[in-house]
N, C-alpha and C. Protein backbone atom coordinates (compact mmCIF):
# COMPACT_ATOMS: atom_id res chain seq x y z
N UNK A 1 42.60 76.03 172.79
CA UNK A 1 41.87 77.25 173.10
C UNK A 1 41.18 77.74 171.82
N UNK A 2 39.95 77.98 172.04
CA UNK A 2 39.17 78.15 170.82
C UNK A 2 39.40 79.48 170.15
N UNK A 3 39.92 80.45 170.79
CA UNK A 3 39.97 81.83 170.38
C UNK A 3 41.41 81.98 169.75
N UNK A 4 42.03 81.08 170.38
CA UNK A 4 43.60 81.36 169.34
C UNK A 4 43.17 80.67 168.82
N UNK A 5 42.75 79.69 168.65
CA UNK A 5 42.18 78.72 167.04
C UNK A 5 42.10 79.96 165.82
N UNK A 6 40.76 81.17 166.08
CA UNK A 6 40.41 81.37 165.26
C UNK A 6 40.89 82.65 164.68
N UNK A 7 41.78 83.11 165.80
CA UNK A 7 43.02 84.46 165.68
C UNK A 7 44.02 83.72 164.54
N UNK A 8 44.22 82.40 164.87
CA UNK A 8 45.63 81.94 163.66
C UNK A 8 44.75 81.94 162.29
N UNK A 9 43.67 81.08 162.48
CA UNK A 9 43.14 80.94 161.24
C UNK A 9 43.05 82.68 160.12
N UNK A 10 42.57 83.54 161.24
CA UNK A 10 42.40 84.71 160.60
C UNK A 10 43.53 85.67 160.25
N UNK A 11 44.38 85.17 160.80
CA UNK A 11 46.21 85.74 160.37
C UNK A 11 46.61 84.93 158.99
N UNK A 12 46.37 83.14 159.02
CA UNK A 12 46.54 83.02 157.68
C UNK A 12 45.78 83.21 156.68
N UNK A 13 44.65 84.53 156.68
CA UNK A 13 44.13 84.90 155.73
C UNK A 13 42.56 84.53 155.26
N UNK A 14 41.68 83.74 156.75
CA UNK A 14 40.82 83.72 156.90
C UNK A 14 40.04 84.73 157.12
N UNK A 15 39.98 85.91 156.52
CA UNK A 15 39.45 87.08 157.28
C UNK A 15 38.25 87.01 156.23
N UNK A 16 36.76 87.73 156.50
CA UNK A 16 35.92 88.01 156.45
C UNK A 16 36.03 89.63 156.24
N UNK A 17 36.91 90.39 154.80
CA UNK A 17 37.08 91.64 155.27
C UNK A 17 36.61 92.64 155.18
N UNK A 18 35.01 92.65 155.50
CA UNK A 18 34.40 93.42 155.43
C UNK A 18 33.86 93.60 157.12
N UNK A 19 34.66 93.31 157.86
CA UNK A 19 34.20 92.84 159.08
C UNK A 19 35.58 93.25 159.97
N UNK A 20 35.63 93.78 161.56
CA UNK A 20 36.76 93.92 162.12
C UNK A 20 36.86 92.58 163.08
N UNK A 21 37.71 92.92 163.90
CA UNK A 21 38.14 91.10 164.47
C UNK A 21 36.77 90.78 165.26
N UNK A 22 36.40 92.01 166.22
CA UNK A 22 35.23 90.84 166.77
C UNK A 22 34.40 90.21 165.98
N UNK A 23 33.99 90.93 164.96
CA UNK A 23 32.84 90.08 163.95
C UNK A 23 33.27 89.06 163.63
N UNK A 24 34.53 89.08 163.24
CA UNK A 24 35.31 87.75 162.39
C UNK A 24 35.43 86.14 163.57
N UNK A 25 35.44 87.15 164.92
CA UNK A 25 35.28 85.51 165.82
C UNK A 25 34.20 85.41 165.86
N UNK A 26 32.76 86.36 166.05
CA UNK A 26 31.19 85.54 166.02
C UNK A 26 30.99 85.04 165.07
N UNK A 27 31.44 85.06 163.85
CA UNK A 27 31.12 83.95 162.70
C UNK A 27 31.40 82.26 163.11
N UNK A 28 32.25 82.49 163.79
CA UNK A 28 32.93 80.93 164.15
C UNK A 28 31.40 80.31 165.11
N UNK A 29 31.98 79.03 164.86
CA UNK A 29 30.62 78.61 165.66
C UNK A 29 31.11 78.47 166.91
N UNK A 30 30.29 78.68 168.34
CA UNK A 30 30.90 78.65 169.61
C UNK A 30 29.65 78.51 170.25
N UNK A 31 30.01 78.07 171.40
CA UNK A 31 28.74 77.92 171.96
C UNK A 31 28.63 79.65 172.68
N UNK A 32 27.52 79.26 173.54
CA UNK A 32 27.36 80.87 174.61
C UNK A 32 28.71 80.63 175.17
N UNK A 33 28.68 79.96 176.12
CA UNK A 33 30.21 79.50 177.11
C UNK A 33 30.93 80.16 176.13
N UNK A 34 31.59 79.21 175.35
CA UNK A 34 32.62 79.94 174.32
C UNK A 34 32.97 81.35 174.09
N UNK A 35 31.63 81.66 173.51
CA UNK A 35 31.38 83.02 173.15
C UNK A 35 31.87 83.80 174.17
N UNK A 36 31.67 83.86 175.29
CA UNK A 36 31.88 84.58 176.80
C UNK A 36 33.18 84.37 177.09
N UNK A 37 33.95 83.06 176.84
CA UNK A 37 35.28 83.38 177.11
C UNK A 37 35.99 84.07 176.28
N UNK A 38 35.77 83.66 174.98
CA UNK A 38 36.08 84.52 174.29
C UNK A 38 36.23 85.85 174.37
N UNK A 39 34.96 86.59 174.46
CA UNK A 39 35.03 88.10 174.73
C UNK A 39 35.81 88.17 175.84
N UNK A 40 35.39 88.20 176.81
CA UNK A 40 36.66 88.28 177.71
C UNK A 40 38.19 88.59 177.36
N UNK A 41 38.56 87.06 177.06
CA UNK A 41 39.71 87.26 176.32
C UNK A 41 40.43 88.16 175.52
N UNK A 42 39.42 88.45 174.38
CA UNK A 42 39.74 89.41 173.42
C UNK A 42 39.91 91.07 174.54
N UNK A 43 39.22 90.95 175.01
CA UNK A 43 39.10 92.39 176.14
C UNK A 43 40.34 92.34 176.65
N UNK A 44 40.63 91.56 177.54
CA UNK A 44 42.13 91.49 178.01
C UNK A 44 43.14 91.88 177.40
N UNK A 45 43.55 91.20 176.16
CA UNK A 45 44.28 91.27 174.45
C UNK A 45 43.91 92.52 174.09
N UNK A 46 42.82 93.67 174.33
CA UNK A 46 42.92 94.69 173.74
C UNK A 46 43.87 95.24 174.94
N UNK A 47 43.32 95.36 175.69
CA UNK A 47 43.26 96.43 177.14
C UNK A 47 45.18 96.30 176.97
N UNK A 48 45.82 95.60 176.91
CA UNK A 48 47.49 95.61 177.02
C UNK A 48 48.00 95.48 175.33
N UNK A 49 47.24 96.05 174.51
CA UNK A 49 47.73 96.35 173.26
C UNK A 49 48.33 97.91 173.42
N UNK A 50 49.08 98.23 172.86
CA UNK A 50 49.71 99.66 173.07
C UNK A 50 48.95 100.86 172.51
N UNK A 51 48.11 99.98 171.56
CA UNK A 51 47.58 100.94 171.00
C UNK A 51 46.01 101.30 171.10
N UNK A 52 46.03 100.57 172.34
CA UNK A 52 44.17 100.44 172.68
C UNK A 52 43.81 101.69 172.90
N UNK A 53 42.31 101.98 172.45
CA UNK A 53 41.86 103.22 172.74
C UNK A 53 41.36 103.72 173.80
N UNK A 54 41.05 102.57 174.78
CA UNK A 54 40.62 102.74 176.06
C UNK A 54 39.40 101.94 175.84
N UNK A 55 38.67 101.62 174.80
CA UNK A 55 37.29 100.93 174.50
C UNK A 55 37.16 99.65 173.57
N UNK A 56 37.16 98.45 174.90
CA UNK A 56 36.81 97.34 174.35
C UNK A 56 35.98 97.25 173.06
N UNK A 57 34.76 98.37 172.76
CA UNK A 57 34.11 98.01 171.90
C UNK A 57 34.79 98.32 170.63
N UNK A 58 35.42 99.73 170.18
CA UNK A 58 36.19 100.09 169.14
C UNK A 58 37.86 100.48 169.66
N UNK A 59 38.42 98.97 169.69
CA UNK A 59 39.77 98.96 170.17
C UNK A 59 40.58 99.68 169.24
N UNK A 60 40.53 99.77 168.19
CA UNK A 60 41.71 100.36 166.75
C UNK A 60 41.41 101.83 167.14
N UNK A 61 42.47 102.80 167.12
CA UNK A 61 42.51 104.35 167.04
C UNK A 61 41.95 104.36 165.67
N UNK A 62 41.18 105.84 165.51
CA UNK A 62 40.65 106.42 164.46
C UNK A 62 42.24 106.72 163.63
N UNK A 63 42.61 106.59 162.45
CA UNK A 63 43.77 107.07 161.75
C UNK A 63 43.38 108.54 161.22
N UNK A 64 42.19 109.01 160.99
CA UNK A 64 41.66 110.22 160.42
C UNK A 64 41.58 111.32 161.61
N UNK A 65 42.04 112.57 161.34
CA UNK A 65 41.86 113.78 162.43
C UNK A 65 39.94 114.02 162.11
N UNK A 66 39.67 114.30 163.30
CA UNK A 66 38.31 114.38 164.20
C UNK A 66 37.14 113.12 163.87
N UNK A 67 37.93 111.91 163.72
CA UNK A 67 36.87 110.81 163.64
C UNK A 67 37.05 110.23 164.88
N UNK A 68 36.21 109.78 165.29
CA UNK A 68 36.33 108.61 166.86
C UNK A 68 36.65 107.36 166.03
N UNK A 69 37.23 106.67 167.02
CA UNK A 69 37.77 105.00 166.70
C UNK A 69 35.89 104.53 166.23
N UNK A 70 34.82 104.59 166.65
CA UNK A 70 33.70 104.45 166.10
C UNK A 70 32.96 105.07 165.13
N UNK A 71 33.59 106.41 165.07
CA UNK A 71 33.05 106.73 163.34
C UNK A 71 34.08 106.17 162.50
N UNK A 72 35.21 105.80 162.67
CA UNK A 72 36.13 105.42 161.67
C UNK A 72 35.61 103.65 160.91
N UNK A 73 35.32 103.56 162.18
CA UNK A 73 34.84 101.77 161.83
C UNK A 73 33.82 101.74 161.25
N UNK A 74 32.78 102.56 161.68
CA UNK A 74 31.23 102.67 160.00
C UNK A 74 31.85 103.15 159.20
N UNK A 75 32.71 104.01 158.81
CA UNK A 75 33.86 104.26 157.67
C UNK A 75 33.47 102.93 157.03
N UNK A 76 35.04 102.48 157.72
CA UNK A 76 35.94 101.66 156.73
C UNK A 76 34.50 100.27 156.74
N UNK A 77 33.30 100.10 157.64
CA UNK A 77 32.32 99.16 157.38
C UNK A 77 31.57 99.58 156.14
N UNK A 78 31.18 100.60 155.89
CA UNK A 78 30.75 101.25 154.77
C UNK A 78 31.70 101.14 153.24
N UNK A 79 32.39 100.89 153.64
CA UNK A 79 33.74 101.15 152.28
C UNK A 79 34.23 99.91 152.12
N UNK A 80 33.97 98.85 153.36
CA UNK A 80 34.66 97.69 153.25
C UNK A 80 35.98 97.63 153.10
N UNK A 81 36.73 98.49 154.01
CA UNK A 81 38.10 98.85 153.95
C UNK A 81 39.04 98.78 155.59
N UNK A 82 38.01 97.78 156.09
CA UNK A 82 38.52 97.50 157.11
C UNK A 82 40.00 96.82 157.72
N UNK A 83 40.51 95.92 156.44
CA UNK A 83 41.64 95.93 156.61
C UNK A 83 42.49 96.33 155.23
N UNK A 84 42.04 97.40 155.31
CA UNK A 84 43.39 98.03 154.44
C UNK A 84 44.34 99.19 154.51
N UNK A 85 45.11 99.77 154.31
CA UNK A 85 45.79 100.82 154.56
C UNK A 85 46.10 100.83 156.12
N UNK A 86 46.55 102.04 156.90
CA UNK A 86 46.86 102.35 157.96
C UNK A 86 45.68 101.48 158.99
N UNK A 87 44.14 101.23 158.93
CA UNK A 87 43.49 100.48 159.49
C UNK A 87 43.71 99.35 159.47
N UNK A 88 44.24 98.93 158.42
CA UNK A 88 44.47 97.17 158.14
C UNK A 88 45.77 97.21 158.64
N UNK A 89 46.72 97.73 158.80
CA UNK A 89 48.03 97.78 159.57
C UNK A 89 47.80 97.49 160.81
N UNK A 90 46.64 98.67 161.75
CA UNK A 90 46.47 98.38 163.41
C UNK A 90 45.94 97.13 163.48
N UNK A 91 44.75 96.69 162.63
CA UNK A 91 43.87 95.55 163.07
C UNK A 91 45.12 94.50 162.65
N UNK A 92 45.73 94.07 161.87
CA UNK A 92 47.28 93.35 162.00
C UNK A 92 47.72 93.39 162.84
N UNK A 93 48.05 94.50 163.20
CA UNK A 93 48.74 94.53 164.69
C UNK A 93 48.36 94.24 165.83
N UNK A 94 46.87 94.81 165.87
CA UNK A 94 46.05 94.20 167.01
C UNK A 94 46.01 92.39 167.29
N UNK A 95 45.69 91.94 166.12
CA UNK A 95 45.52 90.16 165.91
C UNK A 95 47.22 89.50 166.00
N UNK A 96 48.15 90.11 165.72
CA UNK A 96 49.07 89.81 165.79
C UNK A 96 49.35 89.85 167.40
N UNK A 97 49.10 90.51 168.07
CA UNK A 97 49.27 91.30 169.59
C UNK A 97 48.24 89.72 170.31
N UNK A 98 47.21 90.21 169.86
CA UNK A 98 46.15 89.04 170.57
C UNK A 98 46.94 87.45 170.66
N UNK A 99 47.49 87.29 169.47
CA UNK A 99 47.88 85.65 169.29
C UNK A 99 48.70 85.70 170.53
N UNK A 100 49.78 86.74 170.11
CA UNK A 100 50.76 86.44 171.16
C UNK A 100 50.57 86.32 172.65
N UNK A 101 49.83 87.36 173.09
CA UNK A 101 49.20 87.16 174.74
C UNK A 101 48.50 85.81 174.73
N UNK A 102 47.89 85.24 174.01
CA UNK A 102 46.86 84.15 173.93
C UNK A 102 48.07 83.25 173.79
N UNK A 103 48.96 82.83 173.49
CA UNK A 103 50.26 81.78 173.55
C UNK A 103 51.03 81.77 174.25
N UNK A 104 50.77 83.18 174.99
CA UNK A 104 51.94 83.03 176.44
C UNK A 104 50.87 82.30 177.57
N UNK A 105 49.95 82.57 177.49
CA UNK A 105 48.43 82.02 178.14
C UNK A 105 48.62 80.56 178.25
N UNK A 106 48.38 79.51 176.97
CA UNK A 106 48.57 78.65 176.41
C UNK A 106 50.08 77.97 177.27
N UNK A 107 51.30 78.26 177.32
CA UNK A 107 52.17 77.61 177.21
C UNK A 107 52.29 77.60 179.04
């Protein structure tokens, strides 16, 4: 499965970190097909994360009082601090969360 391919790769430290997870899988090469299952996938993997925000597009909660999960992400895109601190904890958690649904999938 091409999308846990590139969830492990990016757990052992393949990350792109100026970038949150979806960016980090369109870098990979995929075809359209691909690409489409992919998203999908990842949608699924958010939607039963505990900590989903309700929006496939900016799945990570804002950690800051009165930012949206989408002003937080031009934040930390602006600062290039996307995985660090309390943000780099959820998006861990999130990719950590994803593998696992994606391997119960798998087996």
């Amino acid at each position: 499965m091409k999308l846990l391919e590139i969830l492990l790769n990016m757990q052992k430290g393949n990350i792109d970190t100026e970038h949150g997870i979806c960016s980090n899988i369109s870098k990979a090469k995929l075809t359209i097909a691909e690409w489409e299952a992919a998203d999908l996938l990842a949608d699924k993997c958010f939607e039963s994360w505990p900590q989903f925000t309700g929006s496939t597009a900016f799945p990570v909660p804002s950690t800051k009082p009165h930012r949206s999960p989408s002003q937080q992400y031009i934040d930390c895109q602006l600062a290039g601090t996307h995985w660090e601190g309390e943000q780099g904890r959820l998006r861990h958690s999130l990719l950590t969360h994803m593998i696992k649904e994606l391997s119960n999938e798998v087996t």
